[in-house]
PDB file of N, CA and C in Angstrom:
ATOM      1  N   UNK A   1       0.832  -1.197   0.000  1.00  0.00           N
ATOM      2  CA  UNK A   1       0.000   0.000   0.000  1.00  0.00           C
ATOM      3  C   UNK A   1       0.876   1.259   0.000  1.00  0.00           C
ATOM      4  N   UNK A   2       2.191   1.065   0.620  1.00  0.00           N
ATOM      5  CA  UNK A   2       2.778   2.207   0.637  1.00  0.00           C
ATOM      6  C   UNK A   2       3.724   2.899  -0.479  1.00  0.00           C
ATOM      7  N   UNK A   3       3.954   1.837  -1.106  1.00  0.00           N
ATOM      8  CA  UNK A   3       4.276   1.850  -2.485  1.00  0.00           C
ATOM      9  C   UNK A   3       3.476   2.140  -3.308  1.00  0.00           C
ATOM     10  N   UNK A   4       2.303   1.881  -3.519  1.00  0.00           N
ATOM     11  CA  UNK A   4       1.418   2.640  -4.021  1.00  0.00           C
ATOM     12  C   UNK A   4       1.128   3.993  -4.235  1.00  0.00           C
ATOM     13  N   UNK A   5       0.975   4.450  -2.779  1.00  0.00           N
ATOM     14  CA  UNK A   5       0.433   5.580  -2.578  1.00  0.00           C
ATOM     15  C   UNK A   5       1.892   6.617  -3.080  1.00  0.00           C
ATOM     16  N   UNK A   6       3.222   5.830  -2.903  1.00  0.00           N
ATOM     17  CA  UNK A   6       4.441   6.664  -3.214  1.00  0.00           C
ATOM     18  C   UNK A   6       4.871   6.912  -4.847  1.00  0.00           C
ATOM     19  N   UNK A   7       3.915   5.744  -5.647  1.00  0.00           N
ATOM     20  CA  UNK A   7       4.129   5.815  -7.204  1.00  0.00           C
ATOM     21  C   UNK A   7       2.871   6.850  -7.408  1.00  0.00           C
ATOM     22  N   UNK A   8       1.366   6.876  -6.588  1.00  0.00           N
ATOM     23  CA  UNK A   8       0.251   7.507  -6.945  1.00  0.00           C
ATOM     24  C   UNK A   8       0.976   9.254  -6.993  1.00  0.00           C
ATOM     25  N   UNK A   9       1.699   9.385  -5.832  1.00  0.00           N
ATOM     26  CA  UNK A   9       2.313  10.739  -5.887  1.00  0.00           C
ATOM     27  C   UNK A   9       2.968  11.594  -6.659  1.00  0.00           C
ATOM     28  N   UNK A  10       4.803  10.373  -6.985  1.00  0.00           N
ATOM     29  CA  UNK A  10       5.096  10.401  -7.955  1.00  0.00           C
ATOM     30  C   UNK A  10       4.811  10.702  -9.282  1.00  0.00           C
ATOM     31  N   UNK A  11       3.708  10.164  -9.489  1.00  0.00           N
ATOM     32  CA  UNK A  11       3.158  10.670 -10.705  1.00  0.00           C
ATOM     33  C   UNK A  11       1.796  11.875 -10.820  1.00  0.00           C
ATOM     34  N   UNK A  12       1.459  12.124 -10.183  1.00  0.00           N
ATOM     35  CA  UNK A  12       0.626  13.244  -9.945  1.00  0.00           C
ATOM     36  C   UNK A  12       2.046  14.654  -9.756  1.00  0.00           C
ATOM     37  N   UNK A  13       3.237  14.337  -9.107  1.00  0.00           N
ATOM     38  CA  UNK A  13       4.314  15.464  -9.194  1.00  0.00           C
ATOM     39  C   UNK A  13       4.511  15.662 -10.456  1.00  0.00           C
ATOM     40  N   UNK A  14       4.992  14.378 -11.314  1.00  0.00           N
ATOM     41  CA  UNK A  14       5.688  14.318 -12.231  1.00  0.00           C
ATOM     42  C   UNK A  14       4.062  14.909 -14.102  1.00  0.00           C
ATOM     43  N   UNK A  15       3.010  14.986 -13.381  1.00  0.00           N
ATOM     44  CA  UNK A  15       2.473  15.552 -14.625  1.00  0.00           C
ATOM     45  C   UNK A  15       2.064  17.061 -14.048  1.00  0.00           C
ATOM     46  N   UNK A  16       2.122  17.617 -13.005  1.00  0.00           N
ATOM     47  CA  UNK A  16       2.285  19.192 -12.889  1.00  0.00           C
ATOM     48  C   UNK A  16       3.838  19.297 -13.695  1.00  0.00           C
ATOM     49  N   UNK A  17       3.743  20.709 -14.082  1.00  0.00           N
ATOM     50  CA  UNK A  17       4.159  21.380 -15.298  1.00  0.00           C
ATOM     51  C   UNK A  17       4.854  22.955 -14.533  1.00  0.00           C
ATOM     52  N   UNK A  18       5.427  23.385 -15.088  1.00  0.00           N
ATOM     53  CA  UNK A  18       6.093  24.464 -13.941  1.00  0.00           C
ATOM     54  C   UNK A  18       7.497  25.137 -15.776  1.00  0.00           C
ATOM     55  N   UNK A  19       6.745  26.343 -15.743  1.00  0.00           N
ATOM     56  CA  UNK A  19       7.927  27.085 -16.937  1.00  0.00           C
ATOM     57  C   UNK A  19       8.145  28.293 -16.337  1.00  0.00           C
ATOM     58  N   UNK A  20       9.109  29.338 -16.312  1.00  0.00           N
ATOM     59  CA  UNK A  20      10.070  30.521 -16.455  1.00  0.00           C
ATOM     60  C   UNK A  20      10.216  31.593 -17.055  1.00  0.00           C
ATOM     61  N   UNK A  21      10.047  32.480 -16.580  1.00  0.00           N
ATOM     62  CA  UNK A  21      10.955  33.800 -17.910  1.00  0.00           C
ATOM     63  C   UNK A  21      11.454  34.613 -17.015  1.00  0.00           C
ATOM     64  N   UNK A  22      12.014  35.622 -17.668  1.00  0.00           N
ATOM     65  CA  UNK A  22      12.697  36.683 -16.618  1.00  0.00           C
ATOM     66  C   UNK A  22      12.054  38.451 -17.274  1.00  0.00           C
ATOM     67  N   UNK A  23      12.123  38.884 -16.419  1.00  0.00           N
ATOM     68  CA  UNK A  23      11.458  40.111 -16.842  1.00  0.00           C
ATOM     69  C   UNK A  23      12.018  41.583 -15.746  1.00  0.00           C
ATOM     70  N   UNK A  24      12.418  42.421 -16.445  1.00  0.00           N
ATOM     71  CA  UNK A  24      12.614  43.766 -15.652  1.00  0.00           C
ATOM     72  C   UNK A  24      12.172  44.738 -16.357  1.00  0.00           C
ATOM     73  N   UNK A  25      11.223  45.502 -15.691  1.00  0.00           N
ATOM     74  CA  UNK A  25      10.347  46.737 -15.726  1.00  0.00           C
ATOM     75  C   UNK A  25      10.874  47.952 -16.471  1.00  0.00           C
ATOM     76  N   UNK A  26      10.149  48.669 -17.259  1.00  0.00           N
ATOM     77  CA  UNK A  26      10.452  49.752 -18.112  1.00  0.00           C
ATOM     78  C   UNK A  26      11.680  50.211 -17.086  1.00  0.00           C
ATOM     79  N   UNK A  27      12.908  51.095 -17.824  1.00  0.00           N
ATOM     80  CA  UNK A  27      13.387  51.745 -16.911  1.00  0.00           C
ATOM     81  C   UNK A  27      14.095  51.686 -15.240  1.00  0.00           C
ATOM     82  N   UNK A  28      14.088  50.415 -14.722  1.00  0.00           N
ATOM     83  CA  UNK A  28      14.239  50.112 -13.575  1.00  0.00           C
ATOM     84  C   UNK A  28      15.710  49.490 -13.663  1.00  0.00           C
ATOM     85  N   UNK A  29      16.510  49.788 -12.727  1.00  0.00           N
ATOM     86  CA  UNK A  29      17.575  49.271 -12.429  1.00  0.00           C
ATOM     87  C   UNK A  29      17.824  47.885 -11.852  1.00  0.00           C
ATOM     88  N   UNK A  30      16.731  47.934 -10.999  1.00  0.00           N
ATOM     89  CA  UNK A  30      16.551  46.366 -10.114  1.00  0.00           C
ATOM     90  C   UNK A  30      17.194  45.067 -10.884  1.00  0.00           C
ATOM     91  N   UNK A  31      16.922  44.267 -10.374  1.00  0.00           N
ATOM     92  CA  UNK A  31      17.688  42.503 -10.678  1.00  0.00           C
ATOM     93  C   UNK A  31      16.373  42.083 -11.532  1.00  0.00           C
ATOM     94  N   UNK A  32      16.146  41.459 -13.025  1.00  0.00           N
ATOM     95  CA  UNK A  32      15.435  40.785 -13.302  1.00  0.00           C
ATOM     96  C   UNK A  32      14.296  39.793 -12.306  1.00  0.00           C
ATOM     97  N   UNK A  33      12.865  39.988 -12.646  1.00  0.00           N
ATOM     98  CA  UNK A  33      12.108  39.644 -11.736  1.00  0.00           C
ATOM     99  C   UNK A  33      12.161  37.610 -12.267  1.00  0.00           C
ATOM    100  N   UNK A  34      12.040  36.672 -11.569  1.00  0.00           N
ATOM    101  CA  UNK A  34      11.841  35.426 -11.856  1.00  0.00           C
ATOM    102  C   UNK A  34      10.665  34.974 -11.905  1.00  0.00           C
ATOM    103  N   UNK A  35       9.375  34.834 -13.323  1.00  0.00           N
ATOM    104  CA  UNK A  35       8.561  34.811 -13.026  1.00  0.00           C
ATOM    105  C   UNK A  35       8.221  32.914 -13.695  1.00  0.00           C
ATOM    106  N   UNK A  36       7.133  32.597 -12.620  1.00  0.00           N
ATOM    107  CA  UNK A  36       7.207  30.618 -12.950  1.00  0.00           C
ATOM    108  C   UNK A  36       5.885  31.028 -13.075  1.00  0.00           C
ATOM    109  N   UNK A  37       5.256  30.123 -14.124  1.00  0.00           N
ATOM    110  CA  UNK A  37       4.135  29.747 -14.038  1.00  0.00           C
ATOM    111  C   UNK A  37       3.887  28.218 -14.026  1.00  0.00           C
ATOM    112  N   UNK A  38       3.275  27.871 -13.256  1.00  0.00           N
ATOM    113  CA  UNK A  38       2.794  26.503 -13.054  1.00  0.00           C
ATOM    114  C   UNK A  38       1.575  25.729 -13.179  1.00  0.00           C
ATOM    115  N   UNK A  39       1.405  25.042 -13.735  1.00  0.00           N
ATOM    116  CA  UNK A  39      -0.019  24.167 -14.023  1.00  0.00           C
ATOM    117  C   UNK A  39      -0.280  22.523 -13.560  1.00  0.00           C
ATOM    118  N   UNK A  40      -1.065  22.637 -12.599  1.00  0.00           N
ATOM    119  CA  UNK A  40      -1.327  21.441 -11.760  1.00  0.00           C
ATOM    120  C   UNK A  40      -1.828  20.259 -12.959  1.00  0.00           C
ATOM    121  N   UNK A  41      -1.579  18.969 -12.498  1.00  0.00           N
ATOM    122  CA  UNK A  41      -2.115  17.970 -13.142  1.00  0.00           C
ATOM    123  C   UNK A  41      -3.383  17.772 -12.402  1.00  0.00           C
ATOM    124  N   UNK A  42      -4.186  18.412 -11.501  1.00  0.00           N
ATOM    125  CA  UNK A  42      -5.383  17.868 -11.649  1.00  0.00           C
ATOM    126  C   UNK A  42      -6.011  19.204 -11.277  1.00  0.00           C
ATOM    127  N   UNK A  43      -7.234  19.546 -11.944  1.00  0.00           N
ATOM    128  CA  UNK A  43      -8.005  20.639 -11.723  1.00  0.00           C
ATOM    129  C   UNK A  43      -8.100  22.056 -12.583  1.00  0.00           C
ATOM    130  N   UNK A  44      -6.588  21.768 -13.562  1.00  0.00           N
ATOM    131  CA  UNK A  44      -6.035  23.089 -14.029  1.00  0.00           C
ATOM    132  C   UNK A  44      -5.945  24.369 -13.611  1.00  0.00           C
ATOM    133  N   UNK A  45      -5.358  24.164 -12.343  1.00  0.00           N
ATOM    134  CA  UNK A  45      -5.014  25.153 -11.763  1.00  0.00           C
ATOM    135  C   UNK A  45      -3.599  25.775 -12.047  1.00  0.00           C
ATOM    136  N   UNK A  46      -3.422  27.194 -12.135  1.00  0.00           N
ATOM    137  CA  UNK A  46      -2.744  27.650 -12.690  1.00  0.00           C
ATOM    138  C   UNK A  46      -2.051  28.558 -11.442  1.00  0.00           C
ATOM    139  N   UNK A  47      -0.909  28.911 -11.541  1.00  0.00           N
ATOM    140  CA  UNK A  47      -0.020  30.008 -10.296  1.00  0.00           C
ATOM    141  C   UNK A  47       0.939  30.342 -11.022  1.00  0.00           C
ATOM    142  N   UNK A  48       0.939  31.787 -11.000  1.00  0.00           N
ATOM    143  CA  UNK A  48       1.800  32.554 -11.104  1.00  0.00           C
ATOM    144  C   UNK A  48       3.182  33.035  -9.700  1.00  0.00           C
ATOM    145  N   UNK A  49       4.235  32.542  -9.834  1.00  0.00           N
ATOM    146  CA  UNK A  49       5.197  33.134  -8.908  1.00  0.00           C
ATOM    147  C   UNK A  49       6.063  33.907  -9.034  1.00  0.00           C
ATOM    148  N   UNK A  50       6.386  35.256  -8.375  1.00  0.00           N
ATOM    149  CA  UNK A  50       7.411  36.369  -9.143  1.00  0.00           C
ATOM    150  C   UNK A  50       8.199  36.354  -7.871  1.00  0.00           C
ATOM    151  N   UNK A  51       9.136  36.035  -8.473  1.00  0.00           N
ATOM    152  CA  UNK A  51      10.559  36.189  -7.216  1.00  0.00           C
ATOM    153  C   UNK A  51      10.131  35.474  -5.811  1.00  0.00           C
ATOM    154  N   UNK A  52       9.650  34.218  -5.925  1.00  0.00           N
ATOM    155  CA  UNK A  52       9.406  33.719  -4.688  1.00  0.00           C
ATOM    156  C   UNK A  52       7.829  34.086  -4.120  1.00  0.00           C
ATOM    157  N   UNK A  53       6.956  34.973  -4.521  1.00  0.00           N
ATOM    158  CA  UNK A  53       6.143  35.520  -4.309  1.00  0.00           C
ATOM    159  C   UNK A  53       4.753  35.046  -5.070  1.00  0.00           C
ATOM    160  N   UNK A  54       3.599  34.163  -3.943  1.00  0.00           N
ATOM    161  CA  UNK A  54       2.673  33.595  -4.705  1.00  0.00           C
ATOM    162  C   UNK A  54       1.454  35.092  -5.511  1.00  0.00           C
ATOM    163  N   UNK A  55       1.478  35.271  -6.640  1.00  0.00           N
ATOM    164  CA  UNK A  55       1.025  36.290  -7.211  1.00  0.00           C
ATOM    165  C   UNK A  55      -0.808  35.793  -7.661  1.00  0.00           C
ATOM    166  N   UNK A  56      -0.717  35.012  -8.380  1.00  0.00           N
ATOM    167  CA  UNK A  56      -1.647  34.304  -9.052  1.00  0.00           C
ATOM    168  C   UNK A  56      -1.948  33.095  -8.225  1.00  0.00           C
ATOM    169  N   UNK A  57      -3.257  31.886  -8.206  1.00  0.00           N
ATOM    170  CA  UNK A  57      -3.657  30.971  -7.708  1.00  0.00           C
ATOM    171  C   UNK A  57      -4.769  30.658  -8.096  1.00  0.00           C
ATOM    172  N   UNK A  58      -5.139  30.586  -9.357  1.00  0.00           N
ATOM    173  CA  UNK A  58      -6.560  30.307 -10.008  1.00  0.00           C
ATOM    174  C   UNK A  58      -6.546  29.125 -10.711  1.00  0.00           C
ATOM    175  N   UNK A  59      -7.978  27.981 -10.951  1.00  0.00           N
ATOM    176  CA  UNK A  59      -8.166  26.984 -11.464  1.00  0.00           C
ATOM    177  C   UNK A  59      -9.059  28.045 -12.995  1.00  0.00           C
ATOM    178  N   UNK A  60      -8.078  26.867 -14.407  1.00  0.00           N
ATOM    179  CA  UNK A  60      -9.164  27.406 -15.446  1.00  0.00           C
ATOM    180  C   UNK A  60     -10.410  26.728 -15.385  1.00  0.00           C
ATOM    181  N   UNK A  61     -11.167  27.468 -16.257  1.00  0.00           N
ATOM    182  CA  UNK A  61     -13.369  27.496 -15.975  1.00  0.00           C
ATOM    183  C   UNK A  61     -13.468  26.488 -16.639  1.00  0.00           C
ATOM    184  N   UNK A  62     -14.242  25.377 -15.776  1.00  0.00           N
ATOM    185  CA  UNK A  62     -14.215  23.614 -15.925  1.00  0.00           C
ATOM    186  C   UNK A  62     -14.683  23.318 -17.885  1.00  0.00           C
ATOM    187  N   UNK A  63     -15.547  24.135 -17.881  1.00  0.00           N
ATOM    188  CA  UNK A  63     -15.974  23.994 -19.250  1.00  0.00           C
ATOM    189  C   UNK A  63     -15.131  24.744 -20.757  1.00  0.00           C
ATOM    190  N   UNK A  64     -14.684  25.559 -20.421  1.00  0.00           N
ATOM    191  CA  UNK A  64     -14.157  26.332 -21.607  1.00  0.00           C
ATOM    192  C   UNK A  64     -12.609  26.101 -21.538  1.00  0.00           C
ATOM    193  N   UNK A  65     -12.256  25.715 -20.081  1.00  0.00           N
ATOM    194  CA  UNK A  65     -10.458  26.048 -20.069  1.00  0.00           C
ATOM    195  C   UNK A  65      -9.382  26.981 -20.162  1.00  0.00           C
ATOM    196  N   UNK A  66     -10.359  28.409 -20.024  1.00  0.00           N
ATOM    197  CA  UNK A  66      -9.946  29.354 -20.139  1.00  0.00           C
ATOM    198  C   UNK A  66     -10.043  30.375 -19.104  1.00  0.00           C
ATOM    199  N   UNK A  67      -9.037  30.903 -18.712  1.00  0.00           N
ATOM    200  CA  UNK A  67      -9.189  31.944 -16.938  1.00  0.00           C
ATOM    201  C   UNK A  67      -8.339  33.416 -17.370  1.00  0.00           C
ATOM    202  N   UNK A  68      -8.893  34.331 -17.289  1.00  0.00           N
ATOM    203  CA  UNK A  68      -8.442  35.633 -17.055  1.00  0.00           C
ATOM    204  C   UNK A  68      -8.388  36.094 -15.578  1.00  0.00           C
ATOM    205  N   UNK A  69      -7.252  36.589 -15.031  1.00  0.00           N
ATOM    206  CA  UNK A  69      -7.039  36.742 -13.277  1.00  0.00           C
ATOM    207  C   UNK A  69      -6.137  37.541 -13.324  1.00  0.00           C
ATOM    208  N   UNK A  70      -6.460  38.519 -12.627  1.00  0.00           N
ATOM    209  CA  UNK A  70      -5.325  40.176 -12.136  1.00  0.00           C
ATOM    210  C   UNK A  70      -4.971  39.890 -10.786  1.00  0.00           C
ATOM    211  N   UNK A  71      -3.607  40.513 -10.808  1.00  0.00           N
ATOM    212  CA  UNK A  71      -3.115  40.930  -9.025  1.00  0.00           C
ATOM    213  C   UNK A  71      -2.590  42.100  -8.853  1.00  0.00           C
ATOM    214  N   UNK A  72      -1.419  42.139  -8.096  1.00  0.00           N
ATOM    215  CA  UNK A  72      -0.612  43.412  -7.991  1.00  0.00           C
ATOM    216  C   UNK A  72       0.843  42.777  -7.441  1.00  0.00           C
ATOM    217  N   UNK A  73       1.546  43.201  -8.390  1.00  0.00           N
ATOM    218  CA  UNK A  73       2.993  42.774  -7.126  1.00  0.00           C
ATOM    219  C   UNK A  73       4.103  43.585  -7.270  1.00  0.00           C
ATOM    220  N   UNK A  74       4.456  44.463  -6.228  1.00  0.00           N
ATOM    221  CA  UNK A  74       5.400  45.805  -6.593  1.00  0.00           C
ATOM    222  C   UNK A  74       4.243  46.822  -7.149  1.00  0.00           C
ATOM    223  N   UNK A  75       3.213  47.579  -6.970  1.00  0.00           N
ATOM    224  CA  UNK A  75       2.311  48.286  -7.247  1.00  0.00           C
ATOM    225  C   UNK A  75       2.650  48.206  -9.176  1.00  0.00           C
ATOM    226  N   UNK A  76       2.939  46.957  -9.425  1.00  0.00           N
ATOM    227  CA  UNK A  76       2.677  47.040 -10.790  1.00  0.00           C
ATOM    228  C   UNK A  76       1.080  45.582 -11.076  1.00  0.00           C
ATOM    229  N   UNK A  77       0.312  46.055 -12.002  1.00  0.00           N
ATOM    230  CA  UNK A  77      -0.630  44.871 -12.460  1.00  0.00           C
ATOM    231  C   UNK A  77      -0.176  43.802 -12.803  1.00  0.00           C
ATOM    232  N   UNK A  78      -0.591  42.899 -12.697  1.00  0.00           N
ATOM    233  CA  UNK A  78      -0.183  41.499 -13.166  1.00  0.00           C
ATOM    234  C   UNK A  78      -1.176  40.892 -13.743  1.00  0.00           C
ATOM    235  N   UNK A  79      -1.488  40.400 -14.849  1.00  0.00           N
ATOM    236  CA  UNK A  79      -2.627  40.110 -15.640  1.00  0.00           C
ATOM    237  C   UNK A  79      -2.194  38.528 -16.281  1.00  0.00           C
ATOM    238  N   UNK A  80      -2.609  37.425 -16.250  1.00  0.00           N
ATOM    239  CA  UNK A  80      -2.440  35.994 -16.593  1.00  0.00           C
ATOM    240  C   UNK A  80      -3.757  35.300 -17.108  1.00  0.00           C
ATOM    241  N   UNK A  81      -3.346  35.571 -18.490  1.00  0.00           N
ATOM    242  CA  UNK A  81      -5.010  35.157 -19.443  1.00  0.00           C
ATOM    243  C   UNK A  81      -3.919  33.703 -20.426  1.00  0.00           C
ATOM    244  N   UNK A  82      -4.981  32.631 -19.899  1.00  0.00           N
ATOM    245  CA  UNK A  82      -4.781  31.465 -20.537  1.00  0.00           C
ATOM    246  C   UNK A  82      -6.425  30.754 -21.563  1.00  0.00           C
ATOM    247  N   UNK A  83      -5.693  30.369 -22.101  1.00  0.00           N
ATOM    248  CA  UNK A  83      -6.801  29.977 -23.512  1.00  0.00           C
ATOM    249  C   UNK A  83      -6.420  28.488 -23.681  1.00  0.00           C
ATOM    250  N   UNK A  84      -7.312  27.303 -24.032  1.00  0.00           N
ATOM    251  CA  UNK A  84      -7.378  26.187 -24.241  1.00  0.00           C
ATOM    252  C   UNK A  84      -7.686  26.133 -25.331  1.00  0.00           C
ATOM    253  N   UNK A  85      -6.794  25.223 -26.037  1.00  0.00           N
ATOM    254  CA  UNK A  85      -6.654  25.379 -27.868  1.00  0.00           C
ATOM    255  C   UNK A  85      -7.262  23.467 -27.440  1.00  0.00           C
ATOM    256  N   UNK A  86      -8.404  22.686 -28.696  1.00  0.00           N
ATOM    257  CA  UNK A  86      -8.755  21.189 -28.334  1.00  0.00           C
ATOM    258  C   UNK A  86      -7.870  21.032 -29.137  1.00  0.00           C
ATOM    259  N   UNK A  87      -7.318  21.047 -30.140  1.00  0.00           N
ATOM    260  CA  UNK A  87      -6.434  20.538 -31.598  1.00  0.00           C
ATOM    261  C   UNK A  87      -7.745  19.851 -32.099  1.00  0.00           C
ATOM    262  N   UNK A  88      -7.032  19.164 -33.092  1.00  0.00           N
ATOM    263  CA  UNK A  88      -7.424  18.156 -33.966  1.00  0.00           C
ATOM    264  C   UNK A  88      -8.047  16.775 -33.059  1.00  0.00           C
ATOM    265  N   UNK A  89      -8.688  16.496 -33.301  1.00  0.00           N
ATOM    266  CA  UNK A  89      -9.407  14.942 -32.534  1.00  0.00           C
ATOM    267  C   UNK A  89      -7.648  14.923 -31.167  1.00  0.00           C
ATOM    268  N   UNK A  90      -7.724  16.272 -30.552  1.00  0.00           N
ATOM    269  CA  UNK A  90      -6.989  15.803 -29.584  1.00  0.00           C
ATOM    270  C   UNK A  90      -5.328  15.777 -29.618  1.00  0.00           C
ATOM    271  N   UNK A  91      -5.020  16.119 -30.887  1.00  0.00           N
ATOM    272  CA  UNK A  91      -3.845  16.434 -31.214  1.00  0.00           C
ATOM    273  C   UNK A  91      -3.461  17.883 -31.627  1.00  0.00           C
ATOM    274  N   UNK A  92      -2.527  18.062 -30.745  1.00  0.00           N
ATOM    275  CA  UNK A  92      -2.342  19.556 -30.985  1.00  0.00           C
ATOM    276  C   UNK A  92      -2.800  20.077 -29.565  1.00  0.00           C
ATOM    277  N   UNK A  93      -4.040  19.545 -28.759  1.00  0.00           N
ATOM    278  CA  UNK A  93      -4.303  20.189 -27.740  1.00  0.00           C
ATOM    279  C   UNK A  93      -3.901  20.449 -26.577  1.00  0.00           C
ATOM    280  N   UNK A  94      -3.907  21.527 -25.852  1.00  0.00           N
ATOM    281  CA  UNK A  94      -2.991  22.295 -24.632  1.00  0.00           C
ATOM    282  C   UNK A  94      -3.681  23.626 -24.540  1.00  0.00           C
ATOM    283  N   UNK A  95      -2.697  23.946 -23.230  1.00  0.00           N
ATOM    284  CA  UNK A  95      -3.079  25.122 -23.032  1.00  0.00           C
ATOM    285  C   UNK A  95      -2.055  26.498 -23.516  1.00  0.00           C
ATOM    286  N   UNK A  96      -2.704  27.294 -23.658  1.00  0.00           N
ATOM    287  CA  UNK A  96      -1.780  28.737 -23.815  1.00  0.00           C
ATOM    288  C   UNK A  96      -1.615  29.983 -22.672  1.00  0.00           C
ATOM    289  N   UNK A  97      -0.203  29.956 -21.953  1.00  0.00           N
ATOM    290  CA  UNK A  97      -0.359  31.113 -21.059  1.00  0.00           C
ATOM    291  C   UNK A  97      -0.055  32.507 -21.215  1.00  0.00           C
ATOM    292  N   UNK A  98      -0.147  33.440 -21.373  1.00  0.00           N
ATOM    293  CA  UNK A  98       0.350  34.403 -21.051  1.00  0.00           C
ATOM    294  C   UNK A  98       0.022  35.329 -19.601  1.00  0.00           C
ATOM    295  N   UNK A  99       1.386  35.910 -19.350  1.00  0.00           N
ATOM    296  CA  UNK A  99       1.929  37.114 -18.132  1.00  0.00           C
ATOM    297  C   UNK A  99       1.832  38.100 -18.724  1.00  0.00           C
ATOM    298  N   UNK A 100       1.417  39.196 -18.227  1.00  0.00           N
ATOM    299  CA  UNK A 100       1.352  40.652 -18.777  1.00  0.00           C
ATOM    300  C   UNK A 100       1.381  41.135 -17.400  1.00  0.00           C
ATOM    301  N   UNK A 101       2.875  42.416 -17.544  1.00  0.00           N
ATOM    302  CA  UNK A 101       2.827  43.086 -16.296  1.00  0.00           C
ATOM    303  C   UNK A 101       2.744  44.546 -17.075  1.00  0.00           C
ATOM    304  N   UNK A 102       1.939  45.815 -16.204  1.00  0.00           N
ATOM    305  CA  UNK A 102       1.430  46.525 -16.518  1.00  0.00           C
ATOM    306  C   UNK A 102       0.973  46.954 -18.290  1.00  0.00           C
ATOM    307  N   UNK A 103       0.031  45.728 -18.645  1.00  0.00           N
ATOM    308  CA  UNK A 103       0.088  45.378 -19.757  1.00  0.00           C
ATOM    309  C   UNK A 103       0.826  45.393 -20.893  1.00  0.00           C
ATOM    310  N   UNK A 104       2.097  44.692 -20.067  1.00  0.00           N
ATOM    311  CA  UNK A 104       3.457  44.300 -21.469  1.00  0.00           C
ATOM    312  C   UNK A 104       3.384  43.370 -21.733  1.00  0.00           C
ATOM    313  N   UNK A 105       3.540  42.119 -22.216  1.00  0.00           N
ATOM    314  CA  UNK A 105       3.862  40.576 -22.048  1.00  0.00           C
ATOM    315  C   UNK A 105       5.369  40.488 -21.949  1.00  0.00           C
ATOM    316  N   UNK A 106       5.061  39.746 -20.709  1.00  0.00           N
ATOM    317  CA  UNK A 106       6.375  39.607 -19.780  1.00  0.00           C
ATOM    318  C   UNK A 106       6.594  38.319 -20.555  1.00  0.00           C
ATOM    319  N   UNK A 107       5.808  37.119 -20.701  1.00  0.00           N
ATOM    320  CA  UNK A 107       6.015  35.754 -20.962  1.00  0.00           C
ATOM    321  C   UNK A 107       5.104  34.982 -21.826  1.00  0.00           C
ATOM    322  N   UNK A 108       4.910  33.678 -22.415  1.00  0.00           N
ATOM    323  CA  UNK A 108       4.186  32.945 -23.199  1.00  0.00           C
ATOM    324  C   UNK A 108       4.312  32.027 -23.091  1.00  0.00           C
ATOM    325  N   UNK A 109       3.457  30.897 -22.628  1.00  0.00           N
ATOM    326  CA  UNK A 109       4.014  29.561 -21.555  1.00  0.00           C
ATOM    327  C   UNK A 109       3.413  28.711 -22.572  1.00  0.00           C
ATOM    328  N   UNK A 110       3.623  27.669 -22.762  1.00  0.00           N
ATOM    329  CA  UNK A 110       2.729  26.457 -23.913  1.00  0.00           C
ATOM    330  C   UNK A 110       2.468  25.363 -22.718  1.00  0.00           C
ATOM    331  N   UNK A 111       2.024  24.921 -22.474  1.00  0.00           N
ATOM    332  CA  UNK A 111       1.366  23.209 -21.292  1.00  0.00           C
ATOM    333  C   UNK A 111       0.483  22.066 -22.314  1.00  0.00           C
TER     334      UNK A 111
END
């Protein structure tokens, strides 16, 4: 049983999804911000993290697969609109992310 439950895990880790970009603000001197976006294997839940910092925490809408969600981090907007493409009978299909900080696109994630 315990082996079980340690492969059931295993693989529920191993199909969450987790991508990167780096981004620094018009004009700003600061250190490039580290921004991850991550997508759970069950629920499609989606999180945005900027420099260690949980920003985003939304599941996409059970039927369409698609979530638009704002925050704030550093009094700048943070905007994370993802779209569910079906493909072809299932091929081709995924999701599409994008980050937009004070409506720039910071990033473009594929899952």
């Amino acid at each position: 049983m315990k082996h079980l439950l340690f492969l059931l895990a295993l693989f529920l880790v191993g199909c969450s999804s987790s991508q990167f970009a780096t981004y620094r603000p018009a004009g700003s001197n600061e250190t490039n911000w580290q921004i991850y976006v991550n997508k759970s294997a069950i629920g499609n839940n989606f999180t945005v993290t900027i420099n260690d910092s949980l920003v985003i925490d939304k599941s996409a809408n059970f039927f369409t697969g698609n979530l638009e969600e704002r925050s704030k981090y550093k009094d700048k907007e943070i905007k994370l609109i993802v779209t569910y493409t079906p493909g072809f009978l299932g091929i081709g299909a995924g999701y599409e992310a994008m980050v937009f900080i004070n409506n720039e696109l910071a990033g473009k994630f594929k899952f």
